[in-house]
Protein backbone atom coordinates (compact mmCIF):
# COMPACT_ATOMS: atom_id res chain seq x y z
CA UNK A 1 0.00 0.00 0.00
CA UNK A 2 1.44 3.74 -0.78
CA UNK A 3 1.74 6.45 1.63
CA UNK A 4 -1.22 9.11 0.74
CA UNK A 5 0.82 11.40 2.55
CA UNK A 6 4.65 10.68 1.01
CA UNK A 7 5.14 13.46 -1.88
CA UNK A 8 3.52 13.61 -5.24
CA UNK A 9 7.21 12.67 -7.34
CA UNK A 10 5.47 14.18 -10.27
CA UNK A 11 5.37 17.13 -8.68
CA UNK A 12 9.07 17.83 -7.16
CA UNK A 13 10.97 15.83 -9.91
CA UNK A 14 11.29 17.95 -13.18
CA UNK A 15 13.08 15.73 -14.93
CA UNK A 16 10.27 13.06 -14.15
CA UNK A 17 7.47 15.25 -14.60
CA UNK A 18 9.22 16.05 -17.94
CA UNK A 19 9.81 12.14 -19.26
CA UNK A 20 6.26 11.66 -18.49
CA UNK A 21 4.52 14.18 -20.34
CA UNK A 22 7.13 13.82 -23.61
CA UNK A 23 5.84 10.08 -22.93
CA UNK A 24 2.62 10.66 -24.05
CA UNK A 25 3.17 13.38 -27.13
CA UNK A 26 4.04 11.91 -31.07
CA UNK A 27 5.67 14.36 -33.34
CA UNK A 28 2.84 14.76 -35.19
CA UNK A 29 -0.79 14.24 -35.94
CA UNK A 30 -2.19 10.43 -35.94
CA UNK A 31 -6.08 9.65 -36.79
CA UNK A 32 -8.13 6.81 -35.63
CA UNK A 33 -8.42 6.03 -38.83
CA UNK A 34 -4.97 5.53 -39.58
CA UNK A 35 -4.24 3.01 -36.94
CA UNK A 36 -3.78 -0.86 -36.87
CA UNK A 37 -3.17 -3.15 -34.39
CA UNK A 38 0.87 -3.52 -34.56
CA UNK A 39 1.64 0.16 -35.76
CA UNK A 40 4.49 1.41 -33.46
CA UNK A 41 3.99 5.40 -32.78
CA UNK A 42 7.21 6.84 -31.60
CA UNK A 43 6.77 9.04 -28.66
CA UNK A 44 9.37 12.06 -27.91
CA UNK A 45 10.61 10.49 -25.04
CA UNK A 46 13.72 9.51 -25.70
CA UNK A 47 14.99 5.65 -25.67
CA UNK A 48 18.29 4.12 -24.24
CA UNK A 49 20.59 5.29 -27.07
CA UNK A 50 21.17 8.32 -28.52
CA UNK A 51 18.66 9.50 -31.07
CA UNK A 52 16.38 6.92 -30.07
CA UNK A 53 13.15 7.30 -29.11
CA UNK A 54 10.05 5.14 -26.95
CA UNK A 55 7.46 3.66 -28.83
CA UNK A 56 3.47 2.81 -27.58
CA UNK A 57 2.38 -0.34 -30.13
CA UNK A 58 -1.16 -0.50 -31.25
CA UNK A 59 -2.82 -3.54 -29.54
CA UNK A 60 -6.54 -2.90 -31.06
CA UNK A 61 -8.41 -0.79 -32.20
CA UNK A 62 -12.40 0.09 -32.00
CA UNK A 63 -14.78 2.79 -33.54
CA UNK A 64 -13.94 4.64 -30.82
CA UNK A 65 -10.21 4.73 -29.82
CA UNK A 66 -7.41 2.45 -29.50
CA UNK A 67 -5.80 0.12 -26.61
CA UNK A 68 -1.97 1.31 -26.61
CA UNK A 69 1.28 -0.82 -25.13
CA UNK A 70 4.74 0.08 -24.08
CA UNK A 71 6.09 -3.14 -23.62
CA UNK A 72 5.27 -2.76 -19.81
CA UNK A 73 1.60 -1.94 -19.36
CA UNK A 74 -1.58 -1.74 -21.88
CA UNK A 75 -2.97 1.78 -21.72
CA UNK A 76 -6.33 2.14 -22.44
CA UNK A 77 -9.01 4.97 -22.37
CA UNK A 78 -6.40 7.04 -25.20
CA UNK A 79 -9.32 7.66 -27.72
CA UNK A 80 -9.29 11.93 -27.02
CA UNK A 81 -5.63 11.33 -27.76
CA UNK A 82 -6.39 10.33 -31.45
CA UNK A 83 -8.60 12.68 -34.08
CA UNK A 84 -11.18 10.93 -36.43
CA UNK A 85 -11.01 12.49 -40.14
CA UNK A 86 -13.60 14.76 -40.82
């Protein structure tokens, strides 16, 4: 069980705080439409070596949104993260 009193890491780390948010932005738009389960959208958080970057992997997708992986946990609930064509 956590501490509901220890403090928030997001909130004193910067560098944390920073990794996290670059975590969940692509360089660039992506559209419901355009994904498949098995695309790999590169984040702009960066990887282990230089000039890489982390990816999220499309696991499925639905009318409306898409179930995301890292490799370490399925994220779910992303579908105001993707735009449908107009």
């Amino acid at each position: 069980m956590q501490d509901a009193t220890a403090p928030d890491p997001f909130l004193r780390d910067a560098p944390f705080r920073l990794a996290t948010l670059l975590g969940h932005l692509s360089p660039g738009r992506i559209f419901l439409d355009e994904l498949r389960p098995g695309r790999r959208i590169e984040t702009m958080r960066g990887g282990e070596g230089e000039g890489e970057r982390r990816a999220l992997v499309v696991k499925e997708v639905s009318g409306d949104g898409a179930v995301l992986t890292d490799g370490r946990q399925v994220r779910t609930g992303l579908e105001q993260q993707f735009m449908k064509a107009q």
